[in-house]
Protein backbone atom coordinates (compact mmCIF):
# COMPACT_ATOMS: atom_id res chain seq x y z
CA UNK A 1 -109.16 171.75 4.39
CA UNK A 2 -109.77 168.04 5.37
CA UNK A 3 -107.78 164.74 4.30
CA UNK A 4 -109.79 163.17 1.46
CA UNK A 5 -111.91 160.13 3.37
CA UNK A 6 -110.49 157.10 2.88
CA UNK A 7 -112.32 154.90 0.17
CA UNK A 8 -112.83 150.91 0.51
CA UNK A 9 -114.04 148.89 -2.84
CA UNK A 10 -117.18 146.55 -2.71
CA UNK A 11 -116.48 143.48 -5.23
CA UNK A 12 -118.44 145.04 -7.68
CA UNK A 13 -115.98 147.61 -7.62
CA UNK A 14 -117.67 150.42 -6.50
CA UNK A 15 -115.96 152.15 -3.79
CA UNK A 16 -117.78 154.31 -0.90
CA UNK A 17 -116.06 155.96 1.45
CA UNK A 18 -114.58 154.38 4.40
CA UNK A 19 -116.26 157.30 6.76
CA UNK A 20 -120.43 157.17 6.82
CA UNK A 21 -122.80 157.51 8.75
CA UNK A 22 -125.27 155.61 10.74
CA UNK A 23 -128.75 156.00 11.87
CA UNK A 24 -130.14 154.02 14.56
CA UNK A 25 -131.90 155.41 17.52
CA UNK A 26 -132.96 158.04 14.93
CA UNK A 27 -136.66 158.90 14.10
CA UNK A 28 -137.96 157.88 17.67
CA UNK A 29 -139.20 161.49 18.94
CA UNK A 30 -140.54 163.33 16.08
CA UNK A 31 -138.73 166.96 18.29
CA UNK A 32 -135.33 165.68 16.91
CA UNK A 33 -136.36 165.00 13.84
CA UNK A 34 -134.75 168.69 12.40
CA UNK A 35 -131.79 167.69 14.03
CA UNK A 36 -131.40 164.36 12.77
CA UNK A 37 -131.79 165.48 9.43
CA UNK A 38 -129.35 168.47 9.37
CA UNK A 39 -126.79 165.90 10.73
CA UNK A 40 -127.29 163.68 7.67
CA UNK A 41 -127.52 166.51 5.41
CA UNK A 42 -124.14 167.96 6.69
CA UNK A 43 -122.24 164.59 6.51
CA UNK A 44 -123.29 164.11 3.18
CA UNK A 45 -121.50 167.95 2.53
CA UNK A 46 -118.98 166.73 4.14
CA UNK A 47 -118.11 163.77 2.13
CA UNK A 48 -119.44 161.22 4.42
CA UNK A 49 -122.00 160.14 1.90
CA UNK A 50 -122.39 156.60 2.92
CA UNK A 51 -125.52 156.11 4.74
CA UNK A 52 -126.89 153.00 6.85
CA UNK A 53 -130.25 152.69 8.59
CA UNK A 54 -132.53 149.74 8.59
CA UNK A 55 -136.10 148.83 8.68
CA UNK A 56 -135.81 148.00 12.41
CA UNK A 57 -134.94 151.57 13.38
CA UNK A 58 -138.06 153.01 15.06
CA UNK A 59 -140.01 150.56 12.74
CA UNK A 60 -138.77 152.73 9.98
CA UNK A 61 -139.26 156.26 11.63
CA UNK A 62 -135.12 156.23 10.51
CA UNK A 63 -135.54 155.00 7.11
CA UNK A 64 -138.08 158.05 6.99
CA UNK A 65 -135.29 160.49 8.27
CA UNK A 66 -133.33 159.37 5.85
CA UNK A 67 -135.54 159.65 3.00
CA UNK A 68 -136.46 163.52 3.84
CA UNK A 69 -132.12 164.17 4.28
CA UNK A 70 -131.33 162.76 1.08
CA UNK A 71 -134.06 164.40 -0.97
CA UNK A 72 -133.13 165.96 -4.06
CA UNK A 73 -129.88 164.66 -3.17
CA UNK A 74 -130.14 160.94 -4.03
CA UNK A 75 -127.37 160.46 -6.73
CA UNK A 76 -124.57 161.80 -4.19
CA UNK A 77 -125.79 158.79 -1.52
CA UNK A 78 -124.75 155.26 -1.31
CA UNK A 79 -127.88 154.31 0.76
CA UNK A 80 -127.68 150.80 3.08
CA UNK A 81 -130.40 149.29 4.58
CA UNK A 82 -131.53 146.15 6.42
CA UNK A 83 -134.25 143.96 6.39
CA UNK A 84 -135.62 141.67 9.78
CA UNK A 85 -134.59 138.15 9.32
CA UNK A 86 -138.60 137.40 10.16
CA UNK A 87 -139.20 139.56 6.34
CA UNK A 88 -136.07 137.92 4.63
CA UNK A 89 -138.11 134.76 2.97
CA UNK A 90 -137.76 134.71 -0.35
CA UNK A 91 -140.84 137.03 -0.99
CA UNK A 92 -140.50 138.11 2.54
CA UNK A 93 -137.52 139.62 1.87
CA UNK A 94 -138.64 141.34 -1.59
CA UNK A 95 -141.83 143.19 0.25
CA UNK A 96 -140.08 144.67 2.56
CA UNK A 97 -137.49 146.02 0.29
CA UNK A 98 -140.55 147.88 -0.90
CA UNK A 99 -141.96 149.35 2.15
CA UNK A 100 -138.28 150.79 2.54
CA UNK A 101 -137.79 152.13 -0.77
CA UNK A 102 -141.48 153.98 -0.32
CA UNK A 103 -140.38 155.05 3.33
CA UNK A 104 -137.02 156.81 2.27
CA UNK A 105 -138.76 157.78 -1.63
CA UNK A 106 -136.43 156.26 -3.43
CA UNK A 107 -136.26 153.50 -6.24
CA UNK A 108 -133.21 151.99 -4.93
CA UNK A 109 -131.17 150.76 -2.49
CA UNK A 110 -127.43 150.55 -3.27
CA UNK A 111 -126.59 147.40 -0.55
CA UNK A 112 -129.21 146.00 1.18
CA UNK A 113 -128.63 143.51 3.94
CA UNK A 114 -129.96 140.69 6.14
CA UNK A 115 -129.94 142.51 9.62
CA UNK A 116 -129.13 139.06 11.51
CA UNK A 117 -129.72 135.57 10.99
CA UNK A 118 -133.18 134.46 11.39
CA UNK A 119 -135.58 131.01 11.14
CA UNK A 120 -135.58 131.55 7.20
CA UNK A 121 -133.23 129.31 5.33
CA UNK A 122 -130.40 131.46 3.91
CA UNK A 123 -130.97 129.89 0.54
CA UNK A 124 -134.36 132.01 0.47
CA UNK A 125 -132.96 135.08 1.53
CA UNK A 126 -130.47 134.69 -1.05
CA UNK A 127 -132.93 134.26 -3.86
CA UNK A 128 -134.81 137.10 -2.94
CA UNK A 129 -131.98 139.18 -2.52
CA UNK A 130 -130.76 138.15 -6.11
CA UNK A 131 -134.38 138.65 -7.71
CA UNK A 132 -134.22 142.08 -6.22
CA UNK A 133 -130.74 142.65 -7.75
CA UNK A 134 -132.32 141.74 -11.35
CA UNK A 135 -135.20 144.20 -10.56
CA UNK A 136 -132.94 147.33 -9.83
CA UNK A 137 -134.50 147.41 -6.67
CA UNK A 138 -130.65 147.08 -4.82
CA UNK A 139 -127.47 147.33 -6.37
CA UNK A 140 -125.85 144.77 -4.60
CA UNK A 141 -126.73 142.67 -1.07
CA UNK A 142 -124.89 141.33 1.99
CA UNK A 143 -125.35 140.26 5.35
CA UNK A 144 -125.18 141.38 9.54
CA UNK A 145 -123.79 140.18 12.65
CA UNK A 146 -122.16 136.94 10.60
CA UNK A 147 -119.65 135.24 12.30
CA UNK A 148 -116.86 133.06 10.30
CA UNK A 149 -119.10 129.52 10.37
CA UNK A 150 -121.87 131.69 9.15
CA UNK A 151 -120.07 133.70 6.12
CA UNK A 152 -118.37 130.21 5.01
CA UNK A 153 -122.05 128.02 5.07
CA UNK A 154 -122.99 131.28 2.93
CA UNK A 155 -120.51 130.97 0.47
CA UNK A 156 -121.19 127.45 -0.02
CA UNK A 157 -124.76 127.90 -1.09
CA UNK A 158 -126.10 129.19 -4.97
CA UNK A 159 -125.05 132.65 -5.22
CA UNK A 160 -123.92 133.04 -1.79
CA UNK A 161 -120.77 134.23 -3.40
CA UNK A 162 -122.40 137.47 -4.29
CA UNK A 163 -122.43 138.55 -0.53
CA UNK A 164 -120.92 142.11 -1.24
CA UNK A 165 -120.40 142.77 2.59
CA UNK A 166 -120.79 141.74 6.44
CA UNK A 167 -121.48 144.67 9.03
CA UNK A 168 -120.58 143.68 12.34
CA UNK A 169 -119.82 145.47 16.18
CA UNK A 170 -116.43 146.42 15.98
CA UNK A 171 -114.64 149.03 17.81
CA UNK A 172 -111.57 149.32 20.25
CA UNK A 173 -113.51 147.74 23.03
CA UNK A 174 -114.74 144.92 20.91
CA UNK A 175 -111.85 143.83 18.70
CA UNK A 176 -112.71 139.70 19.13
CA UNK A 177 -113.35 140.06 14.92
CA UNK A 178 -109.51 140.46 14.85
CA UNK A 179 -108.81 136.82 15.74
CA UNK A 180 -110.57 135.83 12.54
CA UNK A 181 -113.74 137.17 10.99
CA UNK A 182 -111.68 140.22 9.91
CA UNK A 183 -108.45 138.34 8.81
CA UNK A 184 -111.16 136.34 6.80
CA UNK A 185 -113.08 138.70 5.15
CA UNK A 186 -110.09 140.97 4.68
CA UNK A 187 -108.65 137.52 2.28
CA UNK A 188 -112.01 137.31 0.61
CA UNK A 189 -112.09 141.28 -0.30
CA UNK A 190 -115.31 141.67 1.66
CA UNK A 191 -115.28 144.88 3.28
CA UNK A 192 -116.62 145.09 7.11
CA UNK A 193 -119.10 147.80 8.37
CA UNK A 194 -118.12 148.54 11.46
CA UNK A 195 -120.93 149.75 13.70
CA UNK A 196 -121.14 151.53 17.07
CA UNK A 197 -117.13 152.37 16.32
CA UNK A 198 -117.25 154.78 19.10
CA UNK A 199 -119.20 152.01 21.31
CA UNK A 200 -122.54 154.43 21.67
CA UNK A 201 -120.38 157.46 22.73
CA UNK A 202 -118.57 155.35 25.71
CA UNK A 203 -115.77 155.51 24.12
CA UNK A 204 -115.73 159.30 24.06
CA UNK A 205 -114.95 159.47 28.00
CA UNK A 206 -112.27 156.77 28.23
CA UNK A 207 -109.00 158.20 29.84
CA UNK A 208 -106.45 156.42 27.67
CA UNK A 209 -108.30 157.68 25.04
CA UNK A 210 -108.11 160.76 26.75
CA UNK A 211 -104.62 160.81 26.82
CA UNK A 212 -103.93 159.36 23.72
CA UNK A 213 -106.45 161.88 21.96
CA UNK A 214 -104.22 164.88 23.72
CA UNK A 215 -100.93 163.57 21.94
CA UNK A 216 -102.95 163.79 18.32
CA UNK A 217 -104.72 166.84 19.55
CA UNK A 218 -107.54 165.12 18.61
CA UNK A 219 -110.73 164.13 20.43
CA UNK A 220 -111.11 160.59 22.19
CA UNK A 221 -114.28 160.14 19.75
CA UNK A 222 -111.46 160.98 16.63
CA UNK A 223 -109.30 158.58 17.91
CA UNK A 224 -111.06 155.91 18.16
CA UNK A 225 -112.40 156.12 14.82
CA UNK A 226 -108.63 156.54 13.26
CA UNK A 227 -108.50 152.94 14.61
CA UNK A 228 -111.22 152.11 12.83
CA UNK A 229 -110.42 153.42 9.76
CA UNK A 230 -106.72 152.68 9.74
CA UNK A 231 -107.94 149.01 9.16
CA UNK A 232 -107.74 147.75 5.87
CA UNK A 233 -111.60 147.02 4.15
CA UNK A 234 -113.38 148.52 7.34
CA UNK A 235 -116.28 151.26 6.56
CA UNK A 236 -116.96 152.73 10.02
CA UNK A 237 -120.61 154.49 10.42
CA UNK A 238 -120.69 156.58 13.53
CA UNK A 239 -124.05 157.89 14.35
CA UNK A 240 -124.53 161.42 15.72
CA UNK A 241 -127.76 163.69 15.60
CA UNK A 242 -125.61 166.89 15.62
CA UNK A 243 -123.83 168.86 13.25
CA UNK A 244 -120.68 169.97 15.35
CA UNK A 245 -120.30 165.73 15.72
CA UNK A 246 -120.55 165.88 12.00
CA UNK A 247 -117.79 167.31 11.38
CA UNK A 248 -115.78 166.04 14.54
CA UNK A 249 -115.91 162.56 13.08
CA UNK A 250 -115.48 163.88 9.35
CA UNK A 251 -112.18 165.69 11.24
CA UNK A 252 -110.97 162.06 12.30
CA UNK A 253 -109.80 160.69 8.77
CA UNK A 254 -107.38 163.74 9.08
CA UNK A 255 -105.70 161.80 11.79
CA UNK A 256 -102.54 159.62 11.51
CA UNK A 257 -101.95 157.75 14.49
CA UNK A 258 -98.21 156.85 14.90
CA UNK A 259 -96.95 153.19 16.33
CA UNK A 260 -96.19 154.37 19.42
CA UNK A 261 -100.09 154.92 20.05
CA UNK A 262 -100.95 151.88 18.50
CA UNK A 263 -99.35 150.30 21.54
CA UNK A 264 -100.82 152.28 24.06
CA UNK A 265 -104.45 151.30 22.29
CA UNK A 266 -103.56 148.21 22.50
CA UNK A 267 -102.15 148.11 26.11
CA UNK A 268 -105.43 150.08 26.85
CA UNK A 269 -107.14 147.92 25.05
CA UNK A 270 -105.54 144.84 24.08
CA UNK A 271 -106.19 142.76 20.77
CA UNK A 272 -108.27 139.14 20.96
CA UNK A 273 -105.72 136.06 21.41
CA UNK A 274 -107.97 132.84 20.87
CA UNK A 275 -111.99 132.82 19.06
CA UNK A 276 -114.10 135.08 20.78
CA UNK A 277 -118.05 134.71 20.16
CA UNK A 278 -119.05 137.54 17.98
CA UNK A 279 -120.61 140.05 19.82
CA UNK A 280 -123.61 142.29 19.23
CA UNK A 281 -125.89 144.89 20.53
């Protein structure tokens, strides 16, 4: 039996779990496309039914995997996607909402987001996020790679206030959103996607997590996403292509890390003291 996952609210109130799953790098070699798709499928079993991918991900080829995983299964997903800050004009931004609904066969997308900020003005994006919200076509919208400067000019402008989330880089190697983009959005109830929580897999062959991971009899991958998900309004969205990985990071919301190894991951990898530029790959 597993721990039930964690759950973090949107300000709609709709709450998702704080465990998904993410997508990139998937639908680039059409010989792991079986693969990819079991994964999905078994995370969504699993309770992991959060899902992000993004037009950007093999120009769609993930948005594809996606749609084939979740088929038949569409009312037990809370699908994410993100649109290219060259689509996000204020018609822009509405097309390709519709080559991405057509790409995963669906007629909506729960949160849809701006993947980074771009040459459109954000008061276009906005609008055409909020047109789409009238449509049905999303349920709600919010924003990527946003630092502090950028969430607060967004909050100033018509509807900006409707932001419903801002996914970001975050995991034990890359805490600089601790300082104060987290602190922030944590005040403002605006829940933070973490992505690449296990940095890409590095994480999964670092000796203090190692170490640490043989004191929880856990995995290093399982402990570094406890640390993810023991913070407060933080949805982390691991991406794996196997089913055994599935259910190792499923497995991690089981674990309770005590205080004495939240100081060793934080002598291993210490916490931000003063602004760090918000980072992103």
């Amino acid at each position: 039996m597993h721990d039930v996952i964690p759950t973090v609210a949107f300000p709609s109130g709709i709450s998702v779990p704080a465990l998904g799953q993410g997508t990139w790098n998937m639908g680039e070699d059409a010989s792991h496309a079986k693969g990819e798709i079991e994964s999905l499928q078994a995370g969504i079993d699993l309770g992991m039914t959060l899902i992000d991918t993004a037009e950007m991900y093999a120009d769609g080829g993930a948005e594809e995997i996606v749609g084939t995983a979740i088929k038949g299964r569409r009312d037990e997903v809370f699908l994410v996607s993100k649109v290219y800050p060259w689509n996000a004009g204020r018609d822009g931004v509405v097309e390709a909402c519709e080559r991405s609904l057509k790409r995963m066969k669906t007629d909506h997308i729960d949160l849809y987001l701006l993947h980074w900020r771009g040459s459109h003005p954000l008061t276009e994006t906005v609008a055409g996020f909020e047109s789409l919200k009238r449509a049905g076509k999303i349920g709600a919208w919010g924003v990527s790679n946003f630092d502090v400067d950028d969430m607060k000019e967004l909050l100033s402008l018509p509807d900006g206030g409707n932001v419903a989330a801002n996914q970001v880089l975050y995991n034990l190697g890359r805490r600089g959103i601790e300082f104060d983009l987290l602190p922030w959005c944590q005040a403002r109830h605006i829940p933070v996607m973490a992505y690449s929580p296990i940095e890409q897999g590095r994480l999964a062959h670092h000796p203090d997590l190692i170490h640490i991971g043989k004191a929880c009899q856990a995995t290093p991958a399982q402990v570094a996403l406890a640390f993810v998900l023991g913070r407060q309004g933080v949805i982390a969205i691991p991406k794996t292509a196997q089913v055994s990985r599935a259910r190792e990071n499923r497995e991690a919301a089981s674990i309770r890390l005590t205080e004495a190894d939240y100081a060793a991951l934080d002598a291993a990898f210490p916490p931000p003291k003063n602004k760090k530029p918000l980072e992103m790959i």
